[in-house]
Structures are given as C-alpha cells and as structure tokens.
PDBML (XML) file of the C-alpha atoms, coordinates in Angstrom:
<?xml version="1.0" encoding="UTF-8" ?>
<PDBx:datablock datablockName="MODEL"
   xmlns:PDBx="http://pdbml.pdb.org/schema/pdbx-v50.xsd"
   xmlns:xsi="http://www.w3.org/2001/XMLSchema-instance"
   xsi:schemaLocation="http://pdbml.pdb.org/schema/pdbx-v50.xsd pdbx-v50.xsd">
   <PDBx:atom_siteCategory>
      <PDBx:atom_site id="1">
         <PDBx:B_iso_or_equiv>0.00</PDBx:B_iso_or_equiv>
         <PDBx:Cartn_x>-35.068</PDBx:Cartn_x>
         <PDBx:Cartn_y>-39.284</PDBx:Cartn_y>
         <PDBx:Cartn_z>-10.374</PDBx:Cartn_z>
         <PDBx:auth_asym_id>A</PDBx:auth_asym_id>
         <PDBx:auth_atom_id>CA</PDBx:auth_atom_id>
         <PDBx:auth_comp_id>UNK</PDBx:auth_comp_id>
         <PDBx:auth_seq_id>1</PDBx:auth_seq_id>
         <PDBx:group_PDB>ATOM</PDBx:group_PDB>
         <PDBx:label_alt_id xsi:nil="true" />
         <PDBx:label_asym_id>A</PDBx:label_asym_id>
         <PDBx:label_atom_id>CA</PDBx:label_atom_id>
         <PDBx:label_comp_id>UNK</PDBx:label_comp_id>
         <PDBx:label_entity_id>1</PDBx:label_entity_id>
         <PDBx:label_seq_id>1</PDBx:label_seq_id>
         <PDBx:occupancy>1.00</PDBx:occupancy>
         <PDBx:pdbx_PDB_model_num>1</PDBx:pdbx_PDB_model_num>
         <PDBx:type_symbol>C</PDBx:type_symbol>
      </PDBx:atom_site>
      <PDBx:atom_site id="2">
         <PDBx:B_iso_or_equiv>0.00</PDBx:B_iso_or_equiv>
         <PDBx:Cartn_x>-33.914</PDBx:Cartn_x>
         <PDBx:Cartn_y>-42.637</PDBx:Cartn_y>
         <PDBx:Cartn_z>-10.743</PDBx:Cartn_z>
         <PDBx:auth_asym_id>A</PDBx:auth_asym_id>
         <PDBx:auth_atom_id>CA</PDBx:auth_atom_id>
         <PDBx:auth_comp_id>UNK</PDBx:auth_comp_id>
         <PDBx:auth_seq_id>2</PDBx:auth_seq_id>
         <PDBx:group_PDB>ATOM</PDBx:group_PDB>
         <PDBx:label_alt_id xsi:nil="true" />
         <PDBx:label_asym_id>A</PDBx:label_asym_id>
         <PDBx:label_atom_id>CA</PDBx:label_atom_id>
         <PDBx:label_comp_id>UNK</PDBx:label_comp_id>
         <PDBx:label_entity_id>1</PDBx:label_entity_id>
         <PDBx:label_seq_id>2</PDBx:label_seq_id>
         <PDBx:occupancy>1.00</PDBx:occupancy>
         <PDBx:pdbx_PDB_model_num>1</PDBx:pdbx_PDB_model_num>
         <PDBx:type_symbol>C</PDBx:type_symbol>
      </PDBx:atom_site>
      <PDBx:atom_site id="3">
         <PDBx:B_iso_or_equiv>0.00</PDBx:B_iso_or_equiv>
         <PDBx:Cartn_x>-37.442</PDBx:Cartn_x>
         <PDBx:Cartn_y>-44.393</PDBx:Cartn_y>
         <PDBx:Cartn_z>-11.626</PDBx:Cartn_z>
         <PDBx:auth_asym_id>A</PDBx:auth_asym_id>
         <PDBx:auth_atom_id>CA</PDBx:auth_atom_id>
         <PDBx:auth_comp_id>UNK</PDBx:auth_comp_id>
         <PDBx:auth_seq_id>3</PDBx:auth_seq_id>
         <PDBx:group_PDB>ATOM</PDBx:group_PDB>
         <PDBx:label_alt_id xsi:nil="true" />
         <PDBx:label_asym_id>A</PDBx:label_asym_id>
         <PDBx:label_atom_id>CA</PDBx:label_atom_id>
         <PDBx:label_comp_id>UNK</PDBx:label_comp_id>
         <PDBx:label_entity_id>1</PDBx:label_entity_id>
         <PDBx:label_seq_id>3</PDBx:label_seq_id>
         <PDBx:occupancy>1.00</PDBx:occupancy>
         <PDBx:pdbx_PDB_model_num>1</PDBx:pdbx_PDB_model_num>
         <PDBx:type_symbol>C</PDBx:type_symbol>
      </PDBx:atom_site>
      <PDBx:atom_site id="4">
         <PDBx:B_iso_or_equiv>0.00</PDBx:B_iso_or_equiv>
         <PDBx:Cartn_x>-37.215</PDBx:Cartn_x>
         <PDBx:Cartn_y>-41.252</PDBx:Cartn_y>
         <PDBx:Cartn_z>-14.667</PDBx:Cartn_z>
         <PDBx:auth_asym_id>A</PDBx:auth_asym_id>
         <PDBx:auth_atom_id>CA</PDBx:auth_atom_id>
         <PDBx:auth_comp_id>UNK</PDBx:auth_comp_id>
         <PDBx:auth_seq_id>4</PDBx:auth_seq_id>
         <PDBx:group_PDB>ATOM</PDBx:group_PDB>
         <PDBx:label_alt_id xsi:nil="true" />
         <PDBx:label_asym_id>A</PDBx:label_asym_id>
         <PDBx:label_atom_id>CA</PDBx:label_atom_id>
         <PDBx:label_comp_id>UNK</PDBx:label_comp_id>
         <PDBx:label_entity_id>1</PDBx:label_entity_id>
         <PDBx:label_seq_id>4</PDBx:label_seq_id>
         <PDBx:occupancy>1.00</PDBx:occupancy>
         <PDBx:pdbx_PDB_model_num>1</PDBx:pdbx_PDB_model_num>
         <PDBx:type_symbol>C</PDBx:type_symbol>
      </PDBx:atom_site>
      <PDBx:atom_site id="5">
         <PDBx:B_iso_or_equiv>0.00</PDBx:B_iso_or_equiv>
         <PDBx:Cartn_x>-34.094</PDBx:Cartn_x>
         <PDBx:Cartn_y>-42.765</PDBx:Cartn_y>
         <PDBx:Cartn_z>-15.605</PDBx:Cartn_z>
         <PDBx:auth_asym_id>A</PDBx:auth_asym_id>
         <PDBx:auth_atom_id>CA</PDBx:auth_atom_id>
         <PDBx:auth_comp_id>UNK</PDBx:auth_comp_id>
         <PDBx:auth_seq_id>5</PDBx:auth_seq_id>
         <PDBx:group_PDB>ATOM</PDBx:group_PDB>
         <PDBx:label_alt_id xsi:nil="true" />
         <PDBx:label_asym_id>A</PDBx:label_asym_id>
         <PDBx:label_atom_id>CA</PDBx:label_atom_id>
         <PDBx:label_comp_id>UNK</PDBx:label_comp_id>
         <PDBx:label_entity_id>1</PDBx:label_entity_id>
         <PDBx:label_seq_id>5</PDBx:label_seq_id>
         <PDBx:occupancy>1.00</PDBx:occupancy>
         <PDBx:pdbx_PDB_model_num>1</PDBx:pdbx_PDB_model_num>
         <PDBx:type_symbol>C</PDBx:type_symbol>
      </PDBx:atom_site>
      <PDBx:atom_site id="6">
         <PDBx:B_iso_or_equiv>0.00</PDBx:B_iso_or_equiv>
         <PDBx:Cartn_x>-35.128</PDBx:Cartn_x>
         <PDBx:Cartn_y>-46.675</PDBx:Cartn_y>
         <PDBx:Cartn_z>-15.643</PDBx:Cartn_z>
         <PDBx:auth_asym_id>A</PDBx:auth_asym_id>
         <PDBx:auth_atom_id>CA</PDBx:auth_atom_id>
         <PDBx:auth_comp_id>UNK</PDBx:auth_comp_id>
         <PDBx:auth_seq_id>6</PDBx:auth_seq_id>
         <PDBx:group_PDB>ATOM</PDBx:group_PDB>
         <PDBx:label_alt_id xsi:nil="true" />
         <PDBx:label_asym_id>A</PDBx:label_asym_id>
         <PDBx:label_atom_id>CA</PDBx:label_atom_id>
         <PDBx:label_comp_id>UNK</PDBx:label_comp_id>
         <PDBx:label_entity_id>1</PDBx:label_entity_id>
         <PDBx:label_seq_id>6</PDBx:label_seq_id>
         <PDBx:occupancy>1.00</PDBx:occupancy>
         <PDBx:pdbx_PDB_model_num>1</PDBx:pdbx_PDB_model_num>
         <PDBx:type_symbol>C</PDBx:type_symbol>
      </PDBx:atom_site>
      <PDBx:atom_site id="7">
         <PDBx:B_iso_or_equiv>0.00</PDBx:B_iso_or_equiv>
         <PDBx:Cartn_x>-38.168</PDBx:Cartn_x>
         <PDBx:Cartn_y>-46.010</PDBx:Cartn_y>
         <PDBx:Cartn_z>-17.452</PDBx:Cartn_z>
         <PDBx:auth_asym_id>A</PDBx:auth_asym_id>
         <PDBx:auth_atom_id>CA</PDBx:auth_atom_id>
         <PDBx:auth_comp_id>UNK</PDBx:auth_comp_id>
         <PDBx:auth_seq_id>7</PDBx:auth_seq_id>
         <PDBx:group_PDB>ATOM</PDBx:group_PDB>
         <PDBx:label_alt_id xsi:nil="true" />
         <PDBx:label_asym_id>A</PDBx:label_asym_id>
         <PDBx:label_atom_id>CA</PDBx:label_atom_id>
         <PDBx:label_comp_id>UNK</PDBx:label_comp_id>
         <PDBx:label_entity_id>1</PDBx:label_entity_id>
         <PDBx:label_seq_id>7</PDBx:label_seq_id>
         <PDBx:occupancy>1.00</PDBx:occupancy>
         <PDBx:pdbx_PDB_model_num>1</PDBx:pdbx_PDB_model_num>
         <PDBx:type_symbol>C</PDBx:type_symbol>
      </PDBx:atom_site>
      <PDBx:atom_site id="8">
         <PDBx:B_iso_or_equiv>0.00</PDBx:B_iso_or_equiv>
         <PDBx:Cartn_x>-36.106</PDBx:Cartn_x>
         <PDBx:Cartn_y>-44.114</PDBx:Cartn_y>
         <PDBx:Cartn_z>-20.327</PDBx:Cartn_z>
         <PDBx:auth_asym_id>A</PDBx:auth_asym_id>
         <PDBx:auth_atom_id>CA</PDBx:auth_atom_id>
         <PDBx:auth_comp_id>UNK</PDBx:auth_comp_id>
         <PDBx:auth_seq_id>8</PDBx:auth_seq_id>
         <PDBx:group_PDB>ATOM</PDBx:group_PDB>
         <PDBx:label_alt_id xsi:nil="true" />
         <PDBx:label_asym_id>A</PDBx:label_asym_id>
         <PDBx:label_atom_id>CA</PDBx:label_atom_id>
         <PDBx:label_comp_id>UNK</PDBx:label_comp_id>
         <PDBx:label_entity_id>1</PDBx:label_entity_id>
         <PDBx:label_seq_id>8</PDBx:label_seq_id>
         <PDBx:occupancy>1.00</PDBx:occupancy>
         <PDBx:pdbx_PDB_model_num>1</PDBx:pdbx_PDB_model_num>
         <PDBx:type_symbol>C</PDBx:type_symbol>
      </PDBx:atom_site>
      <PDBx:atom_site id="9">
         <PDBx:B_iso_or_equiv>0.00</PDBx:B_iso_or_equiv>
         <PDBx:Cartn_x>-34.366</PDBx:Cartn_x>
         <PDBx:Cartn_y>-46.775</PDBx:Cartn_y>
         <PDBx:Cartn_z>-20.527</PDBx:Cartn_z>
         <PDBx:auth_asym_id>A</PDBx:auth_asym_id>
         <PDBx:auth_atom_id>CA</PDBx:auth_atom_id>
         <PDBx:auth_comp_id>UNK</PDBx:auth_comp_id>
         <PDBx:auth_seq_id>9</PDBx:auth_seq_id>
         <PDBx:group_PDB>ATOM</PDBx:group_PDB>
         <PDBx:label_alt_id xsi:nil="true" />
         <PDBx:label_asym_id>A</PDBx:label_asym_id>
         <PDBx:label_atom_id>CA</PDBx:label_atom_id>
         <PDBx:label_comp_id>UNK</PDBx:label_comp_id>
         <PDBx:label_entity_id>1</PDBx:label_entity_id>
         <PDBx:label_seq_id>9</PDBx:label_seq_id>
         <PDBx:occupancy>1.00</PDBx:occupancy>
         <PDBx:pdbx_PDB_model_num>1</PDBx:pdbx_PDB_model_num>
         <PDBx:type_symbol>C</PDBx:type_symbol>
      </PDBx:atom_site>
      <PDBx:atom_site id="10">
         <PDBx:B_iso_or_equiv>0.00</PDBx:B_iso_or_equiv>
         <PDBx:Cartn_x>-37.255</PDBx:Cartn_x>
         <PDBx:Cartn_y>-49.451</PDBx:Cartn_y>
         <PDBx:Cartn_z>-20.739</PDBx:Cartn_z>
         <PDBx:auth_asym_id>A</PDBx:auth_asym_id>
         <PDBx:auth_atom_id>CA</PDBx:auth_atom_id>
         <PDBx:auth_comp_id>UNK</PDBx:auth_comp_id>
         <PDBx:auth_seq_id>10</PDBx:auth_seq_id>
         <PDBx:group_PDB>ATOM</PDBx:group_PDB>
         <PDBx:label_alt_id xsi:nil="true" />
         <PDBx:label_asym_id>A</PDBx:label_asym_id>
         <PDBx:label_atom_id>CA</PDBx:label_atom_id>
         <PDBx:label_comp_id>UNK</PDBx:label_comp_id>
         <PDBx:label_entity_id>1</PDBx:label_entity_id>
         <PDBx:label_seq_id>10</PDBx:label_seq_id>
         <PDBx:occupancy>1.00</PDBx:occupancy>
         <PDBx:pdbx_PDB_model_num>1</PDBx:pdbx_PDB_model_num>
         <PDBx:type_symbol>C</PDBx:type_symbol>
      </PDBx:atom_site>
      <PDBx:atom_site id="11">
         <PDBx:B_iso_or_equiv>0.00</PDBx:B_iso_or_equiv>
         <PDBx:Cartn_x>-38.659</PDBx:Cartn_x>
         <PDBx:Cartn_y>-47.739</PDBx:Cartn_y>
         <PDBx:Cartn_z>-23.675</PDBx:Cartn_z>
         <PDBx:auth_asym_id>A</PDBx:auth_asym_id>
         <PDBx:auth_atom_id>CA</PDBx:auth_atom_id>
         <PDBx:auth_comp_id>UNK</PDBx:auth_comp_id>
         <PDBx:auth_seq_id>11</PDBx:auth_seq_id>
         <PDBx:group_PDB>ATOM</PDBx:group_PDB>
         <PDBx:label_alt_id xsi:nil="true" />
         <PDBx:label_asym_id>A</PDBx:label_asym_id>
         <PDBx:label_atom_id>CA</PDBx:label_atom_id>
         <PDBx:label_comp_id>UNK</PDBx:label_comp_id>
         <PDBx:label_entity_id>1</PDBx:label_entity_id>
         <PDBx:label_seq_id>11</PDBx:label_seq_id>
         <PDBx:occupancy>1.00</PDBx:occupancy>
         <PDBx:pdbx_PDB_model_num>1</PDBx:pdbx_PDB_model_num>
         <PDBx:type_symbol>C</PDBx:type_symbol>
      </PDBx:atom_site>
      <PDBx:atom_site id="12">
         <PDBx:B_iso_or_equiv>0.00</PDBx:B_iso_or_equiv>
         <PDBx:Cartn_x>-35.808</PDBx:Cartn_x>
         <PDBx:Cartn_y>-47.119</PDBx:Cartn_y>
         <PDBx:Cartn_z>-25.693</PDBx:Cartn_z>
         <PDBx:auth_asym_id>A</PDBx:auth_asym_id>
         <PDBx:auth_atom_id>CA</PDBx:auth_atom_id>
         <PDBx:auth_comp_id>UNK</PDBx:auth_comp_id>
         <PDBx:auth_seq_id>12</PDBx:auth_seq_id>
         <PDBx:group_PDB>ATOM</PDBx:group_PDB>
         <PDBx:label_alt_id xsi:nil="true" />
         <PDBx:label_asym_id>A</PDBx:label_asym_id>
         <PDBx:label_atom_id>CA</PDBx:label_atom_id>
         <PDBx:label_comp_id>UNK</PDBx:label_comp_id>
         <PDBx:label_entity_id>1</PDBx:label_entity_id>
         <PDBx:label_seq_id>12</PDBx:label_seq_id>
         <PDBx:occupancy>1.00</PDBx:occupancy>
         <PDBx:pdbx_PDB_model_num>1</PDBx:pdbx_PDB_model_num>
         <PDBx:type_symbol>C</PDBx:type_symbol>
      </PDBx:atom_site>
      <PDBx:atom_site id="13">
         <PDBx:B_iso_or_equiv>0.00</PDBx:B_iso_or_equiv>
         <PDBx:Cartn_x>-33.749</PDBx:Cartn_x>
         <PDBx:Cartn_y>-50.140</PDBx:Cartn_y>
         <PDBx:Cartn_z>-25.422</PDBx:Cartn_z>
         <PDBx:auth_asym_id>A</PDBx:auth_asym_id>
         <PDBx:auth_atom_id>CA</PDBx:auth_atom_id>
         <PDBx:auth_comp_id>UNK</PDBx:auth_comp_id>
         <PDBx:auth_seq_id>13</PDBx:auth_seq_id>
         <PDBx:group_PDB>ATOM</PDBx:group_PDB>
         <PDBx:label_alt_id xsi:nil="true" />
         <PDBx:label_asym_id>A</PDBx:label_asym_id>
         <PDBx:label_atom_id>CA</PDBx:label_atom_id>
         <PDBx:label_comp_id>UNK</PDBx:label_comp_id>
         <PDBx:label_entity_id>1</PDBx:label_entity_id>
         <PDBx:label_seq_id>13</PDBx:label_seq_id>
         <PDBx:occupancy>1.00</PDBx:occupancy>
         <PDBx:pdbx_PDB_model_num>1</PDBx:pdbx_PDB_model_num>
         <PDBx:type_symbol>C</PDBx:type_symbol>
      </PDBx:atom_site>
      <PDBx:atom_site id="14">
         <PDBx:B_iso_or_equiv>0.00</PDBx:B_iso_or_equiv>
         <PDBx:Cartn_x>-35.552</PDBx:Cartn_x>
         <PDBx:Cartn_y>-52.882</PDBx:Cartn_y>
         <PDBx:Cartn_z>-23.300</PDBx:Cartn_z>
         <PDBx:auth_asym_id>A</PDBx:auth_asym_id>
         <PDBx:auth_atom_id>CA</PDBx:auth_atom_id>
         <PDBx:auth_comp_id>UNK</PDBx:auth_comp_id>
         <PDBx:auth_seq_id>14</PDBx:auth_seq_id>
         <PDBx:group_PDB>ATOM</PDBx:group_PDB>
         <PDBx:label_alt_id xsi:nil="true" />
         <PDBx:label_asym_id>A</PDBx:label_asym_id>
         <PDBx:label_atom_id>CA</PDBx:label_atom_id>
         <PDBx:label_comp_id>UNK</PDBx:label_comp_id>
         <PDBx:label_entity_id>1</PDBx:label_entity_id>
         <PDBx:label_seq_id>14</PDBx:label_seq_id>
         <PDBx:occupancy>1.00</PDBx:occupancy>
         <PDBx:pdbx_PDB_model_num>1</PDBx:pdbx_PDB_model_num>
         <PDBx:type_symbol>C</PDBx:type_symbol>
      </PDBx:atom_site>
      <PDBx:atom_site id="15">
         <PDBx:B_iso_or_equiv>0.00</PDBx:B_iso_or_equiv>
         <PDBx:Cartn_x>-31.924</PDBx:Cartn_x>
         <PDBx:Cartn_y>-54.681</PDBx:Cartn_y>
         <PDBx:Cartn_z>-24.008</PDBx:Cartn_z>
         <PDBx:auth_asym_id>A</PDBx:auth_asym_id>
         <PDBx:auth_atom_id>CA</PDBx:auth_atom_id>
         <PDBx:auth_comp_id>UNK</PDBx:auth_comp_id>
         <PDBx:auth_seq_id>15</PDBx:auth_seq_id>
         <PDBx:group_PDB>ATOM</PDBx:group_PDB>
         <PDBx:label_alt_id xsi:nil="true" />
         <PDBx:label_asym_id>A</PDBx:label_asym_id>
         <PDBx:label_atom_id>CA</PDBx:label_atom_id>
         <PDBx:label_comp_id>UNK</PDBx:label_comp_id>
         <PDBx:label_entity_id>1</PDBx:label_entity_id>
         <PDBx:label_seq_id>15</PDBx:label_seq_id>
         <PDBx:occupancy>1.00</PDBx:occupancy>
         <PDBx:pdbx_PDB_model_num>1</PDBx:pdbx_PDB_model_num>
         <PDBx:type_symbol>C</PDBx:type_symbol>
      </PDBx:atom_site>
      <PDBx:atom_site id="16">
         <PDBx:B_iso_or_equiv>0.00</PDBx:B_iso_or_equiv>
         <PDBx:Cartn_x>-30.054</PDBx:Cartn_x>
         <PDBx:Cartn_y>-52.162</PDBx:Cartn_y>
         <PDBx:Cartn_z>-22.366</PDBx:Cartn_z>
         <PDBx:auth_asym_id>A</PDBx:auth_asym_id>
         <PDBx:auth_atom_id>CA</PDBx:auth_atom_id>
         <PDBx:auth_comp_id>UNK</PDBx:auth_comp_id>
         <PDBx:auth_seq_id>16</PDBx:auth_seq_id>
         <PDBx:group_PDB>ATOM</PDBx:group_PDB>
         <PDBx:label_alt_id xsi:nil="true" />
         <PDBx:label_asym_id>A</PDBx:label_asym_id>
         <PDBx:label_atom_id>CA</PDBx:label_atom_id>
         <PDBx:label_comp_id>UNK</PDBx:label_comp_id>
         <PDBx:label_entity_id>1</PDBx:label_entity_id>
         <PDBx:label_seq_id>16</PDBx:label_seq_id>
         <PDBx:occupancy>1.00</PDBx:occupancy>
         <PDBx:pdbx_PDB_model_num>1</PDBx:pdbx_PDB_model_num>
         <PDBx:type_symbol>C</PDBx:type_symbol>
      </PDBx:atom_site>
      <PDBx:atom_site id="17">
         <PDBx:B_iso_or_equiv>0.00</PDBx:B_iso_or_equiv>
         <PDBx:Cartn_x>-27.530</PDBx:Cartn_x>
         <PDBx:Cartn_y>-52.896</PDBx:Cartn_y>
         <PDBx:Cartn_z>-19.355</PDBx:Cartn_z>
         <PDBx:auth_asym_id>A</PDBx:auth_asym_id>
         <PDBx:auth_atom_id>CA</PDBx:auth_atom_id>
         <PDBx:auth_comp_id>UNK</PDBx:auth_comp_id>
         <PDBx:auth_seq_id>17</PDBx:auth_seq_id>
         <PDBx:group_PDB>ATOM</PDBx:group_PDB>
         <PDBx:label_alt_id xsi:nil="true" />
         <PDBx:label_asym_id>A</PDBx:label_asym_id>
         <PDBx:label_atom_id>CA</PDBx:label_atom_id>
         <PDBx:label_comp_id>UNK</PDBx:label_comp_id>
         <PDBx:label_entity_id>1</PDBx:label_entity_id>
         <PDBx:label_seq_id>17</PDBx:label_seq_id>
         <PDBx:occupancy>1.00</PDBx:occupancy>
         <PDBx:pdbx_PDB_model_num>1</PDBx:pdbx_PDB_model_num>
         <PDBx:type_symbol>C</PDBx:type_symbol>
      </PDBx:atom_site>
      <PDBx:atom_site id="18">
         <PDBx:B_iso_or_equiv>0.00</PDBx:B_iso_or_equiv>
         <PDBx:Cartn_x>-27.799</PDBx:Cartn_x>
         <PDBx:Cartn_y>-50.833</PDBx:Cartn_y>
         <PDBx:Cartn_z>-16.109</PDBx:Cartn_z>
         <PDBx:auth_asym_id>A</PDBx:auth_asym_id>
         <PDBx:auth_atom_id>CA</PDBx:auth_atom_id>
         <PDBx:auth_comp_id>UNK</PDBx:auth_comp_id>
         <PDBx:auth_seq_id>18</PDBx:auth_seq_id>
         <PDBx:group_PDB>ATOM</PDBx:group_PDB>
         <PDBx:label_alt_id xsi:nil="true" />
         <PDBx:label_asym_id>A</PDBx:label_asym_id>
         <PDBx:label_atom_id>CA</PDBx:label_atom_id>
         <PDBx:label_comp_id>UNK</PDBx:label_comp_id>
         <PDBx:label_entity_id>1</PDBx:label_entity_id>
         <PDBx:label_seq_id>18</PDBx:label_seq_id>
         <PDBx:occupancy>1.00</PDBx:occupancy>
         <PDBx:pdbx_PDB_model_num>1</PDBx:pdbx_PDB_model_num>
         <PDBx:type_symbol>C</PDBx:type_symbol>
      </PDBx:atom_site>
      <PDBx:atom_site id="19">
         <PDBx:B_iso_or_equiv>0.00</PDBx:B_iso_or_equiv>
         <PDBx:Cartn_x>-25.805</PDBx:Cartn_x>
         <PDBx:Cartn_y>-50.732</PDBx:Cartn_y>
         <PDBx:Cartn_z>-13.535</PDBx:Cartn_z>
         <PDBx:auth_asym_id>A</PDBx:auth_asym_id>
         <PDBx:auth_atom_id>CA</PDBx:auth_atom_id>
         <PDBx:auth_comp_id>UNK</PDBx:auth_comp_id>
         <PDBx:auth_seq_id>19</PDBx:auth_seq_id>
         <PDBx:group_PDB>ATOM</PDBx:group_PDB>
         <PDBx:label_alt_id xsi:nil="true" />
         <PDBx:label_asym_id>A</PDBx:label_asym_id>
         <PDBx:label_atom_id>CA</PDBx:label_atom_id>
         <PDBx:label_comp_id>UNK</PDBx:label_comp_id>
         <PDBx:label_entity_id>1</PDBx:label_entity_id>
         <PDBx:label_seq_id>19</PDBx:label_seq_id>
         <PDBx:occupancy>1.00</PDBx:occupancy>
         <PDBx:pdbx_PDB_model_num>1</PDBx:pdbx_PDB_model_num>
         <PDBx:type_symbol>C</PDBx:type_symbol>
      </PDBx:atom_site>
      <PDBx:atom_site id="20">
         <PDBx:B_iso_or_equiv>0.00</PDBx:B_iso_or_equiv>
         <PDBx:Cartn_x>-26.897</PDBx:Cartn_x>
         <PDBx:Cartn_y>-48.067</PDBx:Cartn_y>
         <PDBx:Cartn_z>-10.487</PDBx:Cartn_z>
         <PDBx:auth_asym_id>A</PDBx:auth_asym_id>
         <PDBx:auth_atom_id>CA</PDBx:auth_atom_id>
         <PDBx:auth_comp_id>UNK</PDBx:auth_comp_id>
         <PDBx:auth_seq_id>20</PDBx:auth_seq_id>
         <PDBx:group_PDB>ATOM</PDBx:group_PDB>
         <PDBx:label_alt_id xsi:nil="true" />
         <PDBx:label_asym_id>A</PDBx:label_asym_id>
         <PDBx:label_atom_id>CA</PDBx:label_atom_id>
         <PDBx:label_comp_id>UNK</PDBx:label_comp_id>
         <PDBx:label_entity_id>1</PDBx:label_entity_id>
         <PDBx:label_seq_id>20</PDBx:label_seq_id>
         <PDBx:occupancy>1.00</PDBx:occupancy>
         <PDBx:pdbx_PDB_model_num>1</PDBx:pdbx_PDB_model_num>
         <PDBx:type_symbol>C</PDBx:type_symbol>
      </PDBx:atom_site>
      <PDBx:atom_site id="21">
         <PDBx:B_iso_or_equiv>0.00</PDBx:B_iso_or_equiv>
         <PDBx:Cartn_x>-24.308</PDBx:Cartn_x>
         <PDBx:Cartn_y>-47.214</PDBx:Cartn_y>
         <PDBx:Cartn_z>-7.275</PDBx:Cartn_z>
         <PDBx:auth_asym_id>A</PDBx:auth_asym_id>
         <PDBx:auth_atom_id>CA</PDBx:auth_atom_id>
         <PDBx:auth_comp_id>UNK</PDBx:auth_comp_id>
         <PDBx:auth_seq_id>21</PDBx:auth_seq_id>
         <PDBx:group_PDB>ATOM</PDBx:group_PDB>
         <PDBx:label_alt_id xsi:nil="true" />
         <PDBx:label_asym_id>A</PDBx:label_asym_id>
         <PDBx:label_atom_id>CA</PDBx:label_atom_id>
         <PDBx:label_comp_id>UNK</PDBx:label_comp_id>
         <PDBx:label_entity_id>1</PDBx:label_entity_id>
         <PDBx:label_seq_id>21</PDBx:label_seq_id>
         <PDBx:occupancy>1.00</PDBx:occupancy>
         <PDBx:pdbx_PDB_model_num>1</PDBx:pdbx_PDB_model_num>
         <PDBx:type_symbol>C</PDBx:type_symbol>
      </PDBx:atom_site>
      <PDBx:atom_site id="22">
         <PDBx:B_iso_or_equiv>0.00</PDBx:B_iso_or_equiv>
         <PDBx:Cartn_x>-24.312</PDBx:Cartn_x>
         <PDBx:Cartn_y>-44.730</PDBx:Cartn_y>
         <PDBx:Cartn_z>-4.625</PDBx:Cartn_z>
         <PDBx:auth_asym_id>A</PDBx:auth_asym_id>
         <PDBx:auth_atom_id>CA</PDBx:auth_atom_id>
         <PDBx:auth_comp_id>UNK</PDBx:auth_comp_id>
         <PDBx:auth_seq_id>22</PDBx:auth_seq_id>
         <PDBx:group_PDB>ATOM</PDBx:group_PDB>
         <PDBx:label_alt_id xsi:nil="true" />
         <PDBx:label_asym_id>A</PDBx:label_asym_id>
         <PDBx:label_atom_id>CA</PDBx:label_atom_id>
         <PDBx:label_comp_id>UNK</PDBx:label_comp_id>
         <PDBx:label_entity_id>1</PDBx:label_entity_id>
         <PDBx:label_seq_id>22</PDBx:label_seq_id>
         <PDBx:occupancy>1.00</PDBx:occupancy>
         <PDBx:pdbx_PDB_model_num>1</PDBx:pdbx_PDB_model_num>
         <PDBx:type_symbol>C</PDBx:type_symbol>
      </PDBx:atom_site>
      <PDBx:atom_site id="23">
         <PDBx:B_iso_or_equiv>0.00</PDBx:B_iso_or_equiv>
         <PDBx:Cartn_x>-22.424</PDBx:Cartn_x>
         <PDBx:Cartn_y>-41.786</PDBx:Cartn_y>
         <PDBx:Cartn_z>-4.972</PDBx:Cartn_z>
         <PDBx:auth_asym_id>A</PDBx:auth_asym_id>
         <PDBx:auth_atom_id>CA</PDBx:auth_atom_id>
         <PDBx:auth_comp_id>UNK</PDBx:auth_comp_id>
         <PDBx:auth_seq_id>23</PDBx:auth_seq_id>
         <PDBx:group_PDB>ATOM</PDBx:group_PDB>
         <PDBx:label_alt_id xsi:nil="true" />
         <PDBx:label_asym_id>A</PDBx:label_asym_id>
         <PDBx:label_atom_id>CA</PDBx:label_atom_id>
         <PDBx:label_comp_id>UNK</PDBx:label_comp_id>
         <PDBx:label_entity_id>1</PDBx:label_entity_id>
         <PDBx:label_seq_id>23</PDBx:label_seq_id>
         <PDBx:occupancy>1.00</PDBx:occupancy>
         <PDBx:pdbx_PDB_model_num>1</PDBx:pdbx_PDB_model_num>
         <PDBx:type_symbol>C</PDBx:type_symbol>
      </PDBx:atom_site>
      <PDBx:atom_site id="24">
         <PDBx:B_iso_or_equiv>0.00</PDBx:B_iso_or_equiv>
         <PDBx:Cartn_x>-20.498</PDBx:Cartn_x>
         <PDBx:Cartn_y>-40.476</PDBx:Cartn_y>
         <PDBx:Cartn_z>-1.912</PDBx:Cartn_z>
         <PDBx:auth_asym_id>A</PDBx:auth_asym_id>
         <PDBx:auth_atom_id>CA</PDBx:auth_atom_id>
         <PDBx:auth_comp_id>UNK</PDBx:auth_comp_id>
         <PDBx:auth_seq_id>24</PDBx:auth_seq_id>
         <PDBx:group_PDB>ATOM</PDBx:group_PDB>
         <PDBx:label_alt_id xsi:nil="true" />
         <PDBx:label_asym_id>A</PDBx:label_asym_id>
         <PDBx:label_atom_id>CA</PDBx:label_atom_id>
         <PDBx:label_comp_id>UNK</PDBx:label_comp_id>
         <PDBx:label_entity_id>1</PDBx:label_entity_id>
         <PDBx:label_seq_id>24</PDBx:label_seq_id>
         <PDBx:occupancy>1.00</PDBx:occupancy>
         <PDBx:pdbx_PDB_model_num>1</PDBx:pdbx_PDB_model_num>
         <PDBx:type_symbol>C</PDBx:type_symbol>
      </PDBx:atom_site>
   </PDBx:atom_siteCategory>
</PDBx:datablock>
C-alpha cells in the first residue's frame, strides 16, 4: 500500500515531507 500512500501525497502536496520506517 505504500506506492497508494506516496502518490496521495504527490498530488496533494508535492511539498510534503515523508519519512517511511519498518514497523516491527
């Protein structure tokens, strides 16, 4: 789902900060 998520967040702020880690 991650992808889903990035792309979201392309088109609605291109400015946005993302910051992705694995969870245990």
């Amino acid at each position: 789902e991650l992808p889903i998520i990035t792309t979201i967040v392309r088109e609605v702020d291109p400015a946005a900060f993302v910051i992705v880690s694995e969870a245990r």
